[in-house]
N, C-alpha and C. Protein backbone atom coordinates (compact mmCIF):
# COMPACT_ATOMS: atom_id res chain seq x y z
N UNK A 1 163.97 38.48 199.31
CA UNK A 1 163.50 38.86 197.98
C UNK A 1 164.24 40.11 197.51
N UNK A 2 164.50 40.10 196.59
CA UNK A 2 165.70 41.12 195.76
C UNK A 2 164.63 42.30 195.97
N UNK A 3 164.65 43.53 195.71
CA UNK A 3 164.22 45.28 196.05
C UNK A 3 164.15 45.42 194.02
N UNK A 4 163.38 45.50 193.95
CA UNK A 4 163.05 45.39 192.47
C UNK A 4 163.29 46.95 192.05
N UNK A 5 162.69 47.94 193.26
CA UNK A 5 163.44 49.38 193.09
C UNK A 5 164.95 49.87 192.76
N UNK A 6 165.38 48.82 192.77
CA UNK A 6 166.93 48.97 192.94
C UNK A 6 167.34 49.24 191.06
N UNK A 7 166.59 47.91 190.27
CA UNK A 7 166.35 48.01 189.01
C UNK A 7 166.22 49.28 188.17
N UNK A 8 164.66 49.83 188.85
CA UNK A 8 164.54 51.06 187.83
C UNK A 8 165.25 52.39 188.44
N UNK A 9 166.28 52.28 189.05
CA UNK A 9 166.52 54.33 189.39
C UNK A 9 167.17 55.25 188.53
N UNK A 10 167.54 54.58 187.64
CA UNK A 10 168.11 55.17 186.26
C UNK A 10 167.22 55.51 185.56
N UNK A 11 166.49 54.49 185.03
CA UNK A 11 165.40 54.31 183.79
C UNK A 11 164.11 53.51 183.95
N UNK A 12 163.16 53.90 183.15
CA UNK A 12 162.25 52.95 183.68
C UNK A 12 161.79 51.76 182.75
N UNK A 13 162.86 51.75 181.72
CA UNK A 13 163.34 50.41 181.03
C UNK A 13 164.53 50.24 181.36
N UNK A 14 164.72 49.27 181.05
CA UNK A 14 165.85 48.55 181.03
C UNK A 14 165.88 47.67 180.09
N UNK A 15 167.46 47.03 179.85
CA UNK A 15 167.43 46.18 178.93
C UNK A 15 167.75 44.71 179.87
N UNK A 16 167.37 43.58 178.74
CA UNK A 16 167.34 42.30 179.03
C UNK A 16 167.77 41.68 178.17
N UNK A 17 168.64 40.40 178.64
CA UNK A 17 169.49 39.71 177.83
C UNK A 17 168.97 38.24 177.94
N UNK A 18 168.56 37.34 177.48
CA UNK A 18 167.90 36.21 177.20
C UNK A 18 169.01 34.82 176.63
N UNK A 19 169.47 34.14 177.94
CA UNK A 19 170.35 33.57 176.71
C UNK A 19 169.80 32.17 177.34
N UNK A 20 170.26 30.76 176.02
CA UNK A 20 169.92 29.47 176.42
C UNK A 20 170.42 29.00 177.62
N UNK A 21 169.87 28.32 178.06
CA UNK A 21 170.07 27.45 179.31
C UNK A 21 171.05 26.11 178.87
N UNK A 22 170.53 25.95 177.72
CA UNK A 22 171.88 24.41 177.34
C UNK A 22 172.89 24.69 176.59
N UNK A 23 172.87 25.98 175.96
CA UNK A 23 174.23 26.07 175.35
C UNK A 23 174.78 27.51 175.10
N UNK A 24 173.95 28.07 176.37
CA UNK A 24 174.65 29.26 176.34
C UNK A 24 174.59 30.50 175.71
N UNK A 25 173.80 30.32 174.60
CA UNK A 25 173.90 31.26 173.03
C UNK A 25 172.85 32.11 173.79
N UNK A 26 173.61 33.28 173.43
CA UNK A 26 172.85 34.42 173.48
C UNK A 26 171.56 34.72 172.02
N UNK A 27 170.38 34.41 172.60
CA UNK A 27 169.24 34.41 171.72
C UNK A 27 168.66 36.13 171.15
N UNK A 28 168.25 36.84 172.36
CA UNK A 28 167.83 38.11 172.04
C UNK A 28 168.06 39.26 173.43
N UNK A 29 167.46 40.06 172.93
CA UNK A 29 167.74 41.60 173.58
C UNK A 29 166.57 42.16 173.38
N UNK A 30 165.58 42.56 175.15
CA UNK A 30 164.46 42.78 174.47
C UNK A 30 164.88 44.56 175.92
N UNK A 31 163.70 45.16 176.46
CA UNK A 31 163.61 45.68 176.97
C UNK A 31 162.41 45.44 177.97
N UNK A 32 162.47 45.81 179.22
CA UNK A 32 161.67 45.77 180.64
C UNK A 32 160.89 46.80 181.42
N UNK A 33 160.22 46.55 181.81
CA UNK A 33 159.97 48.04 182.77
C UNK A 33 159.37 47.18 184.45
N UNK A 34 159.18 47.55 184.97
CA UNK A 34 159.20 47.21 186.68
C UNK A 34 157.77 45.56 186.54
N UNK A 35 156.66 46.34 185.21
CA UNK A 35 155.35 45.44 185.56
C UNK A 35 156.06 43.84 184.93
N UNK A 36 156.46 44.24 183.51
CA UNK A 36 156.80 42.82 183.35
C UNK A 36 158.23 42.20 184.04
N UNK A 37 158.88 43.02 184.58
CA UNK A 37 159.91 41.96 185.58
C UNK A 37 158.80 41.19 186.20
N UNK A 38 157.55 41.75 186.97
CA UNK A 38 156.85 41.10 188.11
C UNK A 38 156.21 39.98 187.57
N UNK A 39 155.60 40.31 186.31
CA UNK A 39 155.10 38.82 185.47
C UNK A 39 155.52 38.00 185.81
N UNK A 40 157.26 38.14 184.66
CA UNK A 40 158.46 37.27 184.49
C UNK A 40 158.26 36.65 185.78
N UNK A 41 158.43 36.80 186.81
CA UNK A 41 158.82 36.53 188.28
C UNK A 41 157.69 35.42 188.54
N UNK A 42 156.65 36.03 188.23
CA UNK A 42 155.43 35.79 188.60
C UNK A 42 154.84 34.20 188.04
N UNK A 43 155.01 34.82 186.65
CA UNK A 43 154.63 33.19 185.28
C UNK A 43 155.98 32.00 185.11
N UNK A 44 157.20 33.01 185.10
CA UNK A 44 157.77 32.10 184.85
C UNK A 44 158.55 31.69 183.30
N UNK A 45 157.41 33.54 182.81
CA UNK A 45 157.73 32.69 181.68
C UNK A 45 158.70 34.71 181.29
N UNK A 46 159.05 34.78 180.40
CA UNK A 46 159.80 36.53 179.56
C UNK A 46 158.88 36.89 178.90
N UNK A 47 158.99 38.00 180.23
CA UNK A 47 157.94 39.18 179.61
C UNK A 47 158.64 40.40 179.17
N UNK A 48 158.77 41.26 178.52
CA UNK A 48 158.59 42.54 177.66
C UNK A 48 157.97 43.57 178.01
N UNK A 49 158.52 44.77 177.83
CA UNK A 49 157.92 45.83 177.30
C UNK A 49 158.57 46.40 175.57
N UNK A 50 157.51 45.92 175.03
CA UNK A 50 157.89 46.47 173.55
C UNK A 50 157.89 48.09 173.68
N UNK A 51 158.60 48.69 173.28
CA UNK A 51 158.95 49.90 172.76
C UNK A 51 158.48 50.68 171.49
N UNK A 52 158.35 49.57 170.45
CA UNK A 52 157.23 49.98 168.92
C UNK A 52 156.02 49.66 168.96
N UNK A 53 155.32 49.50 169.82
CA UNK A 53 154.04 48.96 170.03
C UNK A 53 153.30 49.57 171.34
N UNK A 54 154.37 50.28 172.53
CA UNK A 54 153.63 50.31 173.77
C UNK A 54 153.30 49.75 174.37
N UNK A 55 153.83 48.38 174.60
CA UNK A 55 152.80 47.61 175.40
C UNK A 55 153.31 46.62 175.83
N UNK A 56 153.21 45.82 177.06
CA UNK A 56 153.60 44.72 177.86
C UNK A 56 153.49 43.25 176.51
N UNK A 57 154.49 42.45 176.39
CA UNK A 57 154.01 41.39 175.86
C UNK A 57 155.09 40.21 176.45
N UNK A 58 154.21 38.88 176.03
CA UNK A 58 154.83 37.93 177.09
C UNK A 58 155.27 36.91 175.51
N UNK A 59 156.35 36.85 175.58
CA UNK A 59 157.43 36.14 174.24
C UNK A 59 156.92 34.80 174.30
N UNK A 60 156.04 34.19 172.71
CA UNK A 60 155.39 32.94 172.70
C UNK A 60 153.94 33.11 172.93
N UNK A 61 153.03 33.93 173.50
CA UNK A 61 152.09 34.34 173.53
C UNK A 61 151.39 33.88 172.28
N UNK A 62 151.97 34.86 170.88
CA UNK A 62 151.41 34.51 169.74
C UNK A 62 151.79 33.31 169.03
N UNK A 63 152.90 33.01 168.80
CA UNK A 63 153.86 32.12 167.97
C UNK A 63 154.07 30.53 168.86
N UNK A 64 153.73 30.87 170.48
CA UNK A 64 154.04 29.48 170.87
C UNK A 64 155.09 29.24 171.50
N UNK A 65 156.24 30.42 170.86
CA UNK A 65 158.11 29.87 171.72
C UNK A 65 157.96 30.91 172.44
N UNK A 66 157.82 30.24 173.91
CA UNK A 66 157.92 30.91 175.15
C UNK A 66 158.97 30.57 175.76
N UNK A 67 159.74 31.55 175.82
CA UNK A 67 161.41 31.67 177.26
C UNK A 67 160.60 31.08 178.60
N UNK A 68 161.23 30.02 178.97
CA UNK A 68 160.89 29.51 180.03
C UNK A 68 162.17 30.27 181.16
N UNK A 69 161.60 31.02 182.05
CA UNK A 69 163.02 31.59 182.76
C UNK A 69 163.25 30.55 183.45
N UNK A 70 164.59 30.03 184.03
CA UNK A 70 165.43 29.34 185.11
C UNK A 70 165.81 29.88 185.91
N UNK A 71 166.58 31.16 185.37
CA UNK A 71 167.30 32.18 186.63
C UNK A 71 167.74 33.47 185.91
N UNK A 72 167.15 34.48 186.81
CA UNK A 72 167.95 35.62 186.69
C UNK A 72 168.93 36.38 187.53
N UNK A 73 169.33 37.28 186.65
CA UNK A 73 170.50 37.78 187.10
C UNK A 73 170.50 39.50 187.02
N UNK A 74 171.34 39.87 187.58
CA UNK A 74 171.44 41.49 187.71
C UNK A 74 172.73 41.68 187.23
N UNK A 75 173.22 42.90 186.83
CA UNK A 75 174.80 42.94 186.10
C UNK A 75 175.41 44.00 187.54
N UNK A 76 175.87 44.02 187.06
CA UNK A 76 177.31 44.53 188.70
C UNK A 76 176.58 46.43 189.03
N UNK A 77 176.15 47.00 187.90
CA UNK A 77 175.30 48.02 188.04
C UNK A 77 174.17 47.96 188.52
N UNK A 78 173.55 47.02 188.74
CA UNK A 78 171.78 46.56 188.69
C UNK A 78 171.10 47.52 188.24
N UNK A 79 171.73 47.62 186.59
CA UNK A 79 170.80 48.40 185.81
C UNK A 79 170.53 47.26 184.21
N UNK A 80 170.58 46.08 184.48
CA UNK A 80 170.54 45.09 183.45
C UNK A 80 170.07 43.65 183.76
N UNK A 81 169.84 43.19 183.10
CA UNK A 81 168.77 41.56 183.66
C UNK A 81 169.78 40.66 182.66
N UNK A 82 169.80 39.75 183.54
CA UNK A 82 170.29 38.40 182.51
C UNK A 82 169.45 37.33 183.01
N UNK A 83 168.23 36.62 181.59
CA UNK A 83 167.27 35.66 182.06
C UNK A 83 167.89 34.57 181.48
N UNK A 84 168.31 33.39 182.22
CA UNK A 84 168.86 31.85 181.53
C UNK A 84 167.19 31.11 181.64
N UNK A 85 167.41 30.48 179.69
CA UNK A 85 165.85 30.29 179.74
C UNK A 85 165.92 29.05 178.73
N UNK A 86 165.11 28.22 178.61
CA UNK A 86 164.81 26.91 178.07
C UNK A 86 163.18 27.20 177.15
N UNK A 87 164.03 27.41 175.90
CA UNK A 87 163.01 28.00 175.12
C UNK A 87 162.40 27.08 173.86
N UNK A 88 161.22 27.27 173.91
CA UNK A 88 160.20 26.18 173.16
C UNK A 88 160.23 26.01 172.21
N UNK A 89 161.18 27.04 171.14
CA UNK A 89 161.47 26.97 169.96
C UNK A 89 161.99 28.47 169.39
N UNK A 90 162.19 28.47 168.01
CA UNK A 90 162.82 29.34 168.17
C UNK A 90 162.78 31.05 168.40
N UNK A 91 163.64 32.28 168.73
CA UNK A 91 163.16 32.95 169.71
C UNK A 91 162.69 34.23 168.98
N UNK A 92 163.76 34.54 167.87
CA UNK A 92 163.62 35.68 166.78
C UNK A 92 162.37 35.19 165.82
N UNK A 93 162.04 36.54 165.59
CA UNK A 93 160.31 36.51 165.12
C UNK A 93 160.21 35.97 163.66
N UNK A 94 161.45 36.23 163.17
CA UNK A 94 162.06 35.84 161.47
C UNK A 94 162.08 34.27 161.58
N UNK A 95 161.60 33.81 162.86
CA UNK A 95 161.85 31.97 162.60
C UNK A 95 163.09 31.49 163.13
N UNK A 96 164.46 32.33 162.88
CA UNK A 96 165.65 31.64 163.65
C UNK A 96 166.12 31.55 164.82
N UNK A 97 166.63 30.68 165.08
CA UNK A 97 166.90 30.22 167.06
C UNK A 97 167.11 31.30 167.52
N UNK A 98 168.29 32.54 166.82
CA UNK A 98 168.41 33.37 168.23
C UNK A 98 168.46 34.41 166.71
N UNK A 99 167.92 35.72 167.40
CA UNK A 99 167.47 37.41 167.08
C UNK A 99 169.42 37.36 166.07
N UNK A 100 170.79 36.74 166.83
CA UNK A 100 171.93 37.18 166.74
C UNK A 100 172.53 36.56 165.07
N UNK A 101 172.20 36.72 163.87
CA UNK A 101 172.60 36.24 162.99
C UNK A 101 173.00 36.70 162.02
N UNK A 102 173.25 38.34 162.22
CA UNK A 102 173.70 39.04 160.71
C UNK A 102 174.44 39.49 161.13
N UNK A 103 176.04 38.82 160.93
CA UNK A 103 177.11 39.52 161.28
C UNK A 103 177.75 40.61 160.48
N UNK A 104 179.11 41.19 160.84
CA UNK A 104 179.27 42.35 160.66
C UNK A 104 181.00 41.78 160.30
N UNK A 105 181.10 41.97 159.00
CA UNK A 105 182.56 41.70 159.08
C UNK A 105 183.34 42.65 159.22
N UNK A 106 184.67 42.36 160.13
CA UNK A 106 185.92 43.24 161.11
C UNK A 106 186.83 43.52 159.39
């Protein structure tokens, strides 16, 4: 079993990266702290720590589109999460598939 301490020695968030399981697309970017990794782990399903609100929340709860995790990942720092997830619909709160849609022209 992975040392979940290893996660927080920097910070006691972290960020999380959420991307599809069938095609890859990076959906959203939420933030973590040690309890909801253990959820996540736990349910199965992406959990949160919101930052404007205070408080643990589990994505789909209200709305229904819940990140189903498949697998996570740690980034080469193990100060970052990557959850591959099969999600019930769509993930950004505005209604569209993924949070990533207002680009920035170069």
């Amino acid at each position: 079993m992975f040392d979940l301490d290893r996660l927080f020695q920097k910070s006691d968030l972290i960020p999380v990266i959420i991307q599809d399981r069938a095609t890859k697309d990076i959906l959203m970017l939420g933030f973590t702290n040690r309890e909801a990794v253990e959820l996540t782990l736990k349910t199965k399903t992406a959990w949160f720590w919101s930052r404007s609100r205070r408080e643990l929340w589990n994505k789909g709860a209200t709305s229904g589109n819940y990140l189903h995790v498949r697998q996570v990942y740690t980034d080469c720092d193990t100060d970052t999460l990557l959850y591959i997830c099969d999600p019930d619909g769509p993930t950004c709160h505005t209604g569209a598939r993924s949070c990533f849609f207002n680009e920035i022209e170069l």
